[in-house]
C-alpha atoms as a PDB file:
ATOM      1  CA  UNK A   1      27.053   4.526  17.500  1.00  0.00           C
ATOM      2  CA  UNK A   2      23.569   3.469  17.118  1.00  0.00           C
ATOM      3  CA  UNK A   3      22.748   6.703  15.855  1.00  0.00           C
ATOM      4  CA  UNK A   4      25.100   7.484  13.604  1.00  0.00           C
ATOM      5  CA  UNK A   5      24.573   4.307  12.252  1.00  0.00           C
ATOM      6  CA  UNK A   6      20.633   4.797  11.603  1.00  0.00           C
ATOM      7  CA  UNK A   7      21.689   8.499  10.225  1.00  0.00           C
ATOM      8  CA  UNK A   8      23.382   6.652   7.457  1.00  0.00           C
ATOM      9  CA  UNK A   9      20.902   4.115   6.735  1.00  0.00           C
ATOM     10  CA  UNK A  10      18.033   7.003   6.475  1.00  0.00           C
ATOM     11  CA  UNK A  11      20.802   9.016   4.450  1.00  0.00           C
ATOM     12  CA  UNK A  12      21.294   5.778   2.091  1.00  0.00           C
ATOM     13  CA  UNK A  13      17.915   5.358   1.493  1.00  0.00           C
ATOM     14  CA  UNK A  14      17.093   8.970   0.759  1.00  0.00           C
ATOM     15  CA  UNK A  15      19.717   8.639  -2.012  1.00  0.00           C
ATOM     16  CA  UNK A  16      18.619   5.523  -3.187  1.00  0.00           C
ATOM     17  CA  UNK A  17      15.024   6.783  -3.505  1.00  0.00           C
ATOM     18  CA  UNK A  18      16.159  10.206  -5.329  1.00  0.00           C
ATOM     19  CA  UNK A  19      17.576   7.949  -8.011  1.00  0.00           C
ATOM     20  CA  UNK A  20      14.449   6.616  -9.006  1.00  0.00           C
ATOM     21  CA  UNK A  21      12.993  10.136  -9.944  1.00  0.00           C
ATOM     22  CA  UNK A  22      12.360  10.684 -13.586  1.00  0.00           C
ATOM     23  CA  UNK A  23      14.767  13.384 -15.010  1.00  0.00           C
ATOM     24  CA  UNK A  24      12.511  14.060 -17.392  1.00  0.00           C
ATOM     25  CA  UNK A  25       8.916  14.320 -17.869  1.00  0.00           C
ATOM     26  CA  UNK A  26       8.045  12.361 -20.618  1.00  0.00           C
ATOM     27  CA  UNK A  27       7.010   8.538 -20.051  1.00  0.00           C
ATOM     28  CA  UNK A  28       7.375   6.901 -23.294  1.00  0.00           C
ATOM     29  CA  UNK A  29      10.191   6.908 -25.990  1.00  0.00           C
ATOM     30  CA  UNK A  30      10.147   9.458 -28.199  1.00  0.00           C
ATOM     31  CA  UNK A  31      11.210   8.320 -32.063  1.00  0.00           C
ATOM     32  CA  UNK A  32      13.402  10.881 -33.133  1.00  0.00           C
ATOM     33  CA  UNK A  33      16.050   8.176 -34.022  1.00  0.00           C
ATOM     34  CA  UNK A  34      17.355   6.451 -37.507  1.00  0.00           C
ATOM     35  CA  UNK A  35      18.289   3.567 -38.854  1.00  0.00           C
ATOM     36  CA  UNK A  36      18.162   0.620 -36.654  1.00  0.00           C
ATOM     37  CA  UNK A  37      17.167   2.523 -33.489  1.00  0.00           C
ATOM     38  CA  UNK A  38      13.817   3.990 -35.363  1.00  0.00           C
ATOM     39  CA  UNK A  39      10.847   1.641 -33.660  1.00  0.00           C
ATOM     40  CA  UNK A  40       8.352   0.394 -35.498  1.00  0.00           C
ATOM     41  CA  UNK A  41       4.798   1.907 -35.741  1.00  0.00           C
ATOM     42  CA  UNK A  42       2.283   0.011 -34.163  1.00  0.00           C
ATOM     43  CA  UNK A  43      -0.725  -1.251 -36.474  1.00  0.00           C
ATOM     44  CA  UNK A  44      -3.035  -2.121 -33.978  1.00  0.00           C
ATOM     45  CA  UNK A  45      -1.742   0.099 -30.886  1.00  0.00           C
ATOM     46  CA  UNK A  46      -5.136   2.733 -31.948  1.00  0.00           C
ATOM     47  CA  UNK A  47      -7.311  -0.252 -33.440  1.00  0.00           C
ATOM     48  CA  UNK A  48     -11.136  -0.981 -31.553  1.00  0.00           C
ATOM     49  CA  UNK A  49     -11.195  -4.356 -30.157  1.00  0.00           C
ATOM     50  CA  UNK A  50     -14.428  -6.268 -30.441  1.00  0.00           C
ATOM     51  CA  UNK A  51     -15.239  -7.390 -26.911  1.00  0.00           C
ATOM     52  CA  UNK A  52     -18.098  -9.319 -25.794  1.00  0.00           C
ATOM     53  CA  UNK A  53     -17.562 -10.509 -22.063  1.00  0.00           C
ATOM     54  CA  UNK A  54     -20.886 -12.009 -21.784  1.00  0.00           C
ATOM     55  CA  UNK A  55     -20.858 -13.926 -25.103  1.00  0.00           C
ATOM     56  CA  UNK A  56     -16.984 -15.370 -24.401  1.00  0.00           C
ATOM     57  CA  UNK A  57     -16.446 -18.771 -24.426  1.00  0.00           C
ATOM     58  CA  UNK A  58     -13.165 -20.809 -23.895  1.00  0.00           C
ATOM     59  CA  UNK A  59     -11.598 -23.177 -26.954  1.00  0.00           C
ATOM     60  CA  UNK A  60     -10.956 -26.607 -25.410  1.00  0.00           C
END
């Protein structure tokens, strides 16, 4: 019984696990849509940041 038992857990989780594979292999949304499904382009998603981590200070 025991066995069977832990044959189905470890056959469960297999299953379980295989769902979480990517069917495809891109990672982000593509924008091939219209309309109200089109996103947005970014304005800052390519823009430098000016970053000085020794010169930061917090506002009170």
């Amino acid at each position: 019984m025991h066995r069977l038992l832990r044959i189905a857990v470890v056959a469960l989780s297999l299953v379980a696990i295989a769902g979480c594979q990517a069917t495809t292999k891109t990672e982000m949304p593509t924008n091939d849509q219209d309309g109200a499904d089109r996103m947005r382009v970014s304005p800052c998603a390519c823009a430098p940041i000016d970053y000085d981590g020794a010169g930061f200070k917090w506002l009170s």
